[in-house]
C-alpha atoms as a PDB file:
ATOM      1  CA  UNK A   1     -10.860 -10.054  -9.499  1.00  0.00           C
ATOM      2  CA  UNK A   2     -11.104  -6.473  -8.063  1.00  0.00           C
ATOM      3  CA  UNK A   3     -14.303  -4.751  -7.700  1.00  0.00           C
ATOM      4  CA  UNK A   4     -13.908  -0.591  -6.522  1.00  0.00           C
ATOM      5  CA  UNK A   5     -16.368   1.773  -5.915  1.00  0.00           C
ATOM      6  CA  UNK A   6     -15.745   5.453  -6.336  1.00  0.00           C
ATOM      7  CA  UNK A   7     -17.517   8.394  -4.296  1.00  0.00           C
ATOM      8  CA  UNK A   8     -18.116  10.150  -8.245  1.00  0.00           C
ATOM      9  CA  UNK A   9     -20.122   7.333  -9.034  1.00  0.00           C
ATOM     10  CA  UNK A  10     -17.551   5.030 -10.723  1.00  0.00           C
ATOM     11  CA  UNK A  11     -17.594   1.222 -10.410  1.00  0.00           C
ATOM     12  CA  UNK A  12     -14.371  -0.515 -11.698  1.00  0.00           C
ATOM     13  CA  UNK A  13     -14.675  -4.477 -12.301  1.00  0.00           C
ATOM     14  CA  UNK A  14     -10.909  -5.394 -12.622  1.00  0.00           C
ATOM     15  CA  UNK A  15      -9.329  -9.164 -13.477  1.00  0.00           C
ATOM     16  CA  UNK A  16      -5.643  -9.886 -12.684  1.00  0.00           C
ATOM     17  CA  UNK A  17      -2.910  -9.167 -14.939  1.00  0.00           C
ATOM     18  CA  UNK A  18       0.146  -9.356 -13.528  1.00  0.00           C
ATOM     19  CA  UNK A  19       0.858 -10.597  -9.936  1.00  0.00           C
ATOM     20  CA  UNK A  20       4.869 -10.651  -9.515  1.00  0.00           C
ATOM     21  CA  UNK A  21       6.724 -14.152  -8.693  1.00  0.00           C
ATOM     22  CA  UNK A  22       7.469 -12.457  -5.051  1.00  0.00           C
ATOM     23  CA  UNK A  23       3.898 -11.440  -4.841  1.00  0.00           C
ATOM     24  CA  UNK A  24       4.656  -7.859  -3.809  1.00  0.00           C
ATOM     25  CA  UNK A  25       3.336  -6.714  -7.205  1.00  0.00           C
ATOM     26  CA  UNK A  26      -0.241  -6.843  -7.872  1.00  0.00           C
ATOM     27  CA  UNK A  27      -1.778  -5.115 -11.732  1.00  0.00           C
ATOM     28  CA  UNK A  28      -5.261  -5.490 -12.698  1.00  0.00           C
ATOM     29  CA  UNK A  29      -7.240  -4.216 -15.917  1.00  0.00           C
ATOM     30  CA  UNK A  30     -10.105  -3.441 -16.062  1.00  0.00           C
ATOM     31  CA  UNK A  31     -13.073  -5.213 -17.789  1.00  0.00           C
ATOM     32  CA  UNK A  32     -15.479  -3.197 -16.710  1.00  0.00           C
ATOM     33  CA  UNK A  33     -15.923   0.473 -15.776  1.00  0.00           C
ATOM     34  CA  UNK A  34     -19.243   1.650 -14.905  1.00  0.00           C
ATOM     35  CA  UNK A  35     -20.360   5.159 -16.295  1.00  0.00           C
ATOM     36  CA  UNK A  36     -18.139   5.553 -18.604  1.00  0.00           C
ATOM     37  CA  UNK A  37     -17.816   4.616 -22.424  1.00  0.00           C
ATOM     38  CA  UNK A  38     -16.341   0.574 -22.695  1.00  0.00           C
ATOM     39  CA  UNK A  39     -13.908   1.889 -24.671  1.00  0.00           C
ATOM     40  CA  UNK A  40     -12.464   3.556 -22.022  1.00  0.00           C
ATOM     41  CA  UNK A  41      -9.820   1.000 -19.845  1.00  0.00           C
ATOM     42  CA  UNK A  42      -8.288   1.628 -16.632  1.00  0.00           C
ATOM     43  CA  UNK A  43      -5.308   0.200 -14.707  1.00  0.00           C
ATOM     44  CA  UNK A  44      -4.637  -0.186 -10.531  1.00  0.00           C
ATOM     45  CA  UNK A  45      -0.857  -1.227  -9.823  1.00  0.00           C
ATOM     46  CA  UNK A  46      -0.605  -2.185  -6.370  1.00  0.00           C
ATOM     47  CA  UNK A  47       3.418  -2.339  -4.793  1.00  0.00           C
ATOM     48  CA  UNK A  48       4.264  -3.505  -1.228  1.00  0.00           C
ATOM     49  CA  UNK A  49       7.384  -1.519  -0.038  1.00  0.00           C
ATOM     50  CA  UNK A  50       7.663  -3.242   3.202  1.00  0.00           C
ATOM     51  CA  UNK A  51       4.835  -4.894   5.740  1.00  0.00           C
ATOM     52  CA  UNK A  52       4.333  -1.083   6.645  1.00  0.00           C
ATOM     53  CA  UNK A  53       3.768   0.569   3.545  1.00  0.00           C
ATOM     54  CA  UNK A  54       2.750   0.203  -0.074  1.00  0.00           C
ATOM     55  CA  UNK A  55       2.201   2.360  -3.175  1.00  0.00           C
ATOM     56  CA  UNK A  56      -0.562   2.443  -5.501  1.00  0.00           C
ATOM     57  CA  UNK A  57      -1.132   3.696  -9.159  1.00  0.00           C
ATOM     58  CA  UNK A  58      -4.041   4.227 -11.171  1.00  0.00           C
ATOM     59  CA  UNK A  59      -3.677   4.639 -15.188  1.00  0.00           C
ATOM     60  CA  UNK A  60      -6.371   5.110 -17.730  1.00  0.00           C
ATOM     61  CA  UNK A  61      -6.266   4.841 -21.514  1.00  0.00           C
ATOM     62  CA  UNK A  62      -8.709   7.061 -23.297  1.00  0.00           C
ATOM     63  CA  UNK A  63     -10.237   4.868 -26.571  1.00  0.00           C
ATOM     64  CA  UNK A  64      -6.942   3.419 -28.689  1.00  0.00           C
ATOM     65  CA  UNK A  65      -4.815   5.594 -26.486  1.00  0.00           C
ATOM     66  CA  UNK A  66      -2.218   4.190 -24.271  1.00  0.00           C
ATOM     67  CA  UNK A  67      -1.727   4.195 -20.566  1.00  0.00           C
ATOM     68  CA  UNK A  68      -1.509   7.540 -18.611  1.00  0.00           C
ATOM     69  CA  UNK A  69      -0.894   8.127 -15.234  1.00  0.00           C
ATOM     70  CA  UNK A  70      -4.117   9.789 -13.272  1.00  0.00           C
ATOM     71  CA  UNK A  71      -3.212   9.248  -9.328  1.00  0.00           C
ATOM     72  CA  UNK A  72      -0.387   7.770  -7.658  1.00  0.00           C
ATOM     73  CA  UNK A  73      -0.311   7.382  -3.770  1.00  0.00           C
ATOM     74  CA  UNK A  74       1.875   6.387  -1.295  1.00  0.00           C
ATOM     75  CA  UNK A  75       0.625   4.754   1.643  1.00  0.00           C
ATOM     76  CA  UNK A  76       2.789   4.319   5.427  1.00  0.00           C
ATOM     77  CA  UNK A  77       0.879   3.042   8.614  1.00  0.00           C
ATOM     78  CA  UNK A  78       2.044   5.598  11.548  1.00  0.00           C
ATOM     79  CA  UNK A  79       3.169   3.665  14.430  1.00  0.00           C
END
């Protein structure tokens, strides 16, 4: 389970879909998404590049819509 909360006001309840047999690939769906309309779903891809950086990738699907990307973010720890 993931739980976020969002500075708008947003609260997503996620549950794991997908977790990669080398573990460096995390998805989660949500089941929840506070604020918003439950036919609304949203998506959170999590993929570590290395111990020092990962990515990260947030998708929602508007009501019997698929997947579309919103955000995407890279993410390196400065040494």
């Amino acid at each position: 389970m993931l739980r976020q909360f969002h500075v708008e006001g947003f609260v997503n309840e996620y549950a794991a879909e997908e977790i990669s047999p080398d573990g460096k690939t995390l998805r989660f769906v949500t089941e929840r998404i506070e604020n918003i309309p439950d036919v609304w779903r949203g998506r959170e891809t999590y993929k570590v590049v290395n111990q020092d950086e990962y990515s990260e990738v947030f998708e929602l699907a508007p009501p019997q819509k698929d997947f579309q990307l919103y955000s995407a973010s890279h993410w390196k720890r400065v040494k």
